[in-house]
Protein backbone atom coordinates (compact mmCIF):
# COMPACT_ATOMS: atom_id res chain seq x y z
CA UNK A 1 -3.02 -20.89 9.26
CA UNK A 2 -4.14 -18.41 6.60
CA UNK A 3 -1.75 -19.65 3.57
CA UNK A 4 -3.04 -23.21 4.41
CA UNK A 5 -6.59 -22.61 4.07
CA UNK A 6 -6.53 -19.91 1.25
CA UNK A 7 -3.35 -20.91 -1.25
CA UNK A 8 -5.09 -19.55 -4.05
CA UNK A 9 -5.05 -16.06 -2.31
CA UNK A 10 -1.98 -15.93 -1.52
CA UNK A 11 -0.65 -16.44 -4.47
CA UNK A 12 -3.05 -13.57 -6.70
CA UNK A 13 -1.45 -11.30 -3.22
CA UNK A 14 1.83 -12.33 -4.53
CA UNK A 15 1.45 -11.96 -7.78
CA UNK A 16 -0.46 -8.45 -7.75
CA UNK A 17 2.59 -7.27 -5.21
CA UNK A 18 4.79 -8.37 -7.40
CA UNK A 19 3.23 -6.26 -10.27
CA UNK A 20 2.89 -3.14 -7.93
CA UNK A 21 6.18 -3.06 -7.31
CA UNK A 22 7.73 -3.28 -10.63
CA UNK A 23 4.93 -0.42 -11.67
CA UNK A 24 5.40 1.42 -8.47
CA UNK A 25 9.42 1.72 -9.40
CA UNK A 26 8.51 2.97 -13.01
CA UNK A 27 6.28 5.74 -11.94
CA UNK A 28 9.04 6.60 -8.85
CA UNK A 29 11.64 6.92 -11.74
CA UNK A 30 9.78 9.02 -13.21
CA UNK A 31 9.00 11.38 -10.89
CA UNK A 32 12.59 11.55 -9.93
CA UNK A 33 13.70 12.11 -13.41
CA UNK A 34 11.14 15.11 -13.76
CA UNK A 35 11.77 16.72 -10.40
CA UNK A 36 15.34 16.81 -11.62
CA UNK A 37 15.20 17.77 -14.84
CA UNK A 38 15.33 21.28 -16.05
CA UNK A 39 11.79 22.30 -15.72
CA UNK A 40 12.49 20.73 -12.04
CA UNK A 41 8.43 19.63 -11.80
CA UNK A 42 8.54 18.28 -8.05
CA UNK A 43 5.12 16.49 -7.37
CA UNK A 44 3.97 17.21 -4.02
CA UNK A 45 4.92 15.09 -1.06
CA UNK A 46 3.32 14.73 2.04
CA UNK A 47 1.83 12.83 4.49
CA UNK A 48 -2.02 11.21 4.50
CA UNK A 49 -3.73 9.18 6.43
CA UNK A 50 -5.74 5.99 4.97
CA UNK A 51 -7.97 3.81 6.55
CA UNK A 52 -8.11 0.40 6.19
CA UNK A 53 -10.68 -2.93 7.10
CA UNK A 54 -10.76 -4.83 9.94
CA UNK A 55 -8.08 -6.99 9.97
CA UNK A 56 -5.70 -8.95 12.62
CA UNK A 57 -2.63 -7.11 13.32
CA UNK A 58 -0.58 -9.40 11.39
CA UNK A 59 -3.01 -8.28 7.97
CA UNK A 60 -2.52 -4.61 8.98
CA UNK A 61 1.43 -5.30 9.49
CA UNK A 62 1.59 -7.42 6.44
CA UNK A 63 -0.11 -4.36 4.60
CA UNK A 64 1.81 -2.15 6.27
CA UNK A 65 5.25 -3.82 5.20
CA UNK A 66 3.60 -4.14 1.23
CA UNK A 67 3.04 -0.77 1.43
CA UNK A 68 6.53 0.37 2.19
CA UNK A 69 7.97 -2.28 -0.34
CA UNK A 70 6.53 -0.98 -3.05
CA UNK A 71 8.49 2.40 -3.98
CA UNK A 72 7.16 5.72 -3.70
CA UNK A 73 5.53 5.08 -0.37
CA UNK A 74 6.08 4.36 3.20
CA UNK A 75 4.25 3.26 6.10
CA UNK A 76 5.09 5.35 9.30
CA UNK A 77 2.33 4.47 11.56
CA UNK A 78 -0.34 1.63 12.00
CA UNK A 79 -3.12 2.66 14.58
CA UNK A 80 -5.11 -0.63 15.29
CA UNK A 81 -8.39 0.70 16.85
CA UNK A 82 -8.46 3.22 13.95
CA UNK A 83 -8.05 1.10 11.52
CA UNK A 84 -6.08 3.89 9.87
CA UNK A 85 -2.16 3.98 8.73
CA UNK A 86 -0.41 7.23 8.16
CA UNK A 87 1.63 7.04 4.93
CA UNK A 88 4.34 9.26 3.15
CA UNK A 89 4.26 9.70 -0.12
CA UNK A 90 6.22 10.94 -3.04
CA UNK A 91 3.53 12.04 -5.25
CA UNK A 92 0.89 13.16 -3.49
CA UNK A 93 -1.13 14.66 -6.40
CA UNK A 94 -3.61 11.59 -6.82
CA UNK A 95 -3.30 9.93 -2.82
CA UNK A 96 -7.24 8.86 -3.28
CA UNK A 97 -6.19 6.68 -6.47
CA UNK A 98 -3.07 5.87 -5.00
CA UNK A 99 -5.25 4.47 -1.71
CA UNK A 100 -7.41 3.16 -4.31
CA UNK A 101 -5.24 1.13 -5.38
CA UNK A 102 -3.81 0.15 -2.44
CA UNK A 103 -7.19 -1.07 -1.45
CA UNK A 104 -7.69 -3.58 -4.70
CA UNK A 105 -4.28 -4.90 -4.94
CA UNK A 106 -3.49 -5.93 -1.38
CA UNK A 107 -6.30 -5.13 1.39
CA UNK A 108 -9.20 -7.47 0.21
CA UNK A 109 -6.75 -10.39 -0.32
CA UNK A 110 -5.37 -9.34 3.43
CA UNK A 111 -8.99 -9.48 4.75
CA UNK A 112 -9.36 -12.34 3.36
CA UNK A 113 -6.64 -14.32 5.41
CA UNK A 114 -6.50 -11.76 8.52
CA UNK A 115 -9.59 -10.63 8.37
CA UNK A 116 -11.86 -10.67 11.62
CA UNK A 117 -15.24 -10.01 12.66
CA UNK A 118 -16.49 -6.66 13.51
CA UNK A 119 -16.64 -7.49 17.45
């Protein structure tokens, strides 16, 4: 089992979820208190798609489920032989730093302890 061989990781994942989530709700609050104040600045919100590493489907799930936790995005879809996830988003106007991000707070910890081979 992942947590037994790698404790350490899981608990910098924890902790760096943790932190995304309390800075994930700030930034949400904010854009909800701009989009309705009286300038009414809505950030754009759409749909992208982001890939992600090789990992077992219970990393991708697992980063999947993170994902959604942490406010201002949601995981719709998980395509395993894409390695890809399609995500909606509040704020769309930076989605490359917001995958960025995604990418060094949860996904290298998630390869880590789901991570497989390239077969």
């Amino acid at each position: 089992m992942a947590i037994l061989r790698h404790p350490l990781v899981c608990l910098v994942l924890l902790l760096r979820f943790l932190r995304a989530v309390v800075v994930s709700g700030w930034q949400t609050v904010r854009v909800i208190l701009r989009a309705s104040g009286p300038a009414g600045k809505r950030p754009p919100v759409g749909f992208i798609r982001m890939r992600f590493a090789p990992m077992s489907e219970q990393g991708a799930a697992l980063l999947g489920c993170m994902i959604s936790l942490t406010p201002g995005t949601t995981t719709i879809d998980i395509d395993m032989e894409r390695h890809e996830m399609l995500l909606h988003m509040l704020d769309t106007s930076d989605a490359a730093g917001a995958v960025a991000g995604i990418r060094r707070e949860f996904e290298r910890y998630l390869v880590i302890l789901f991570g497989k081979s390239p077969a």
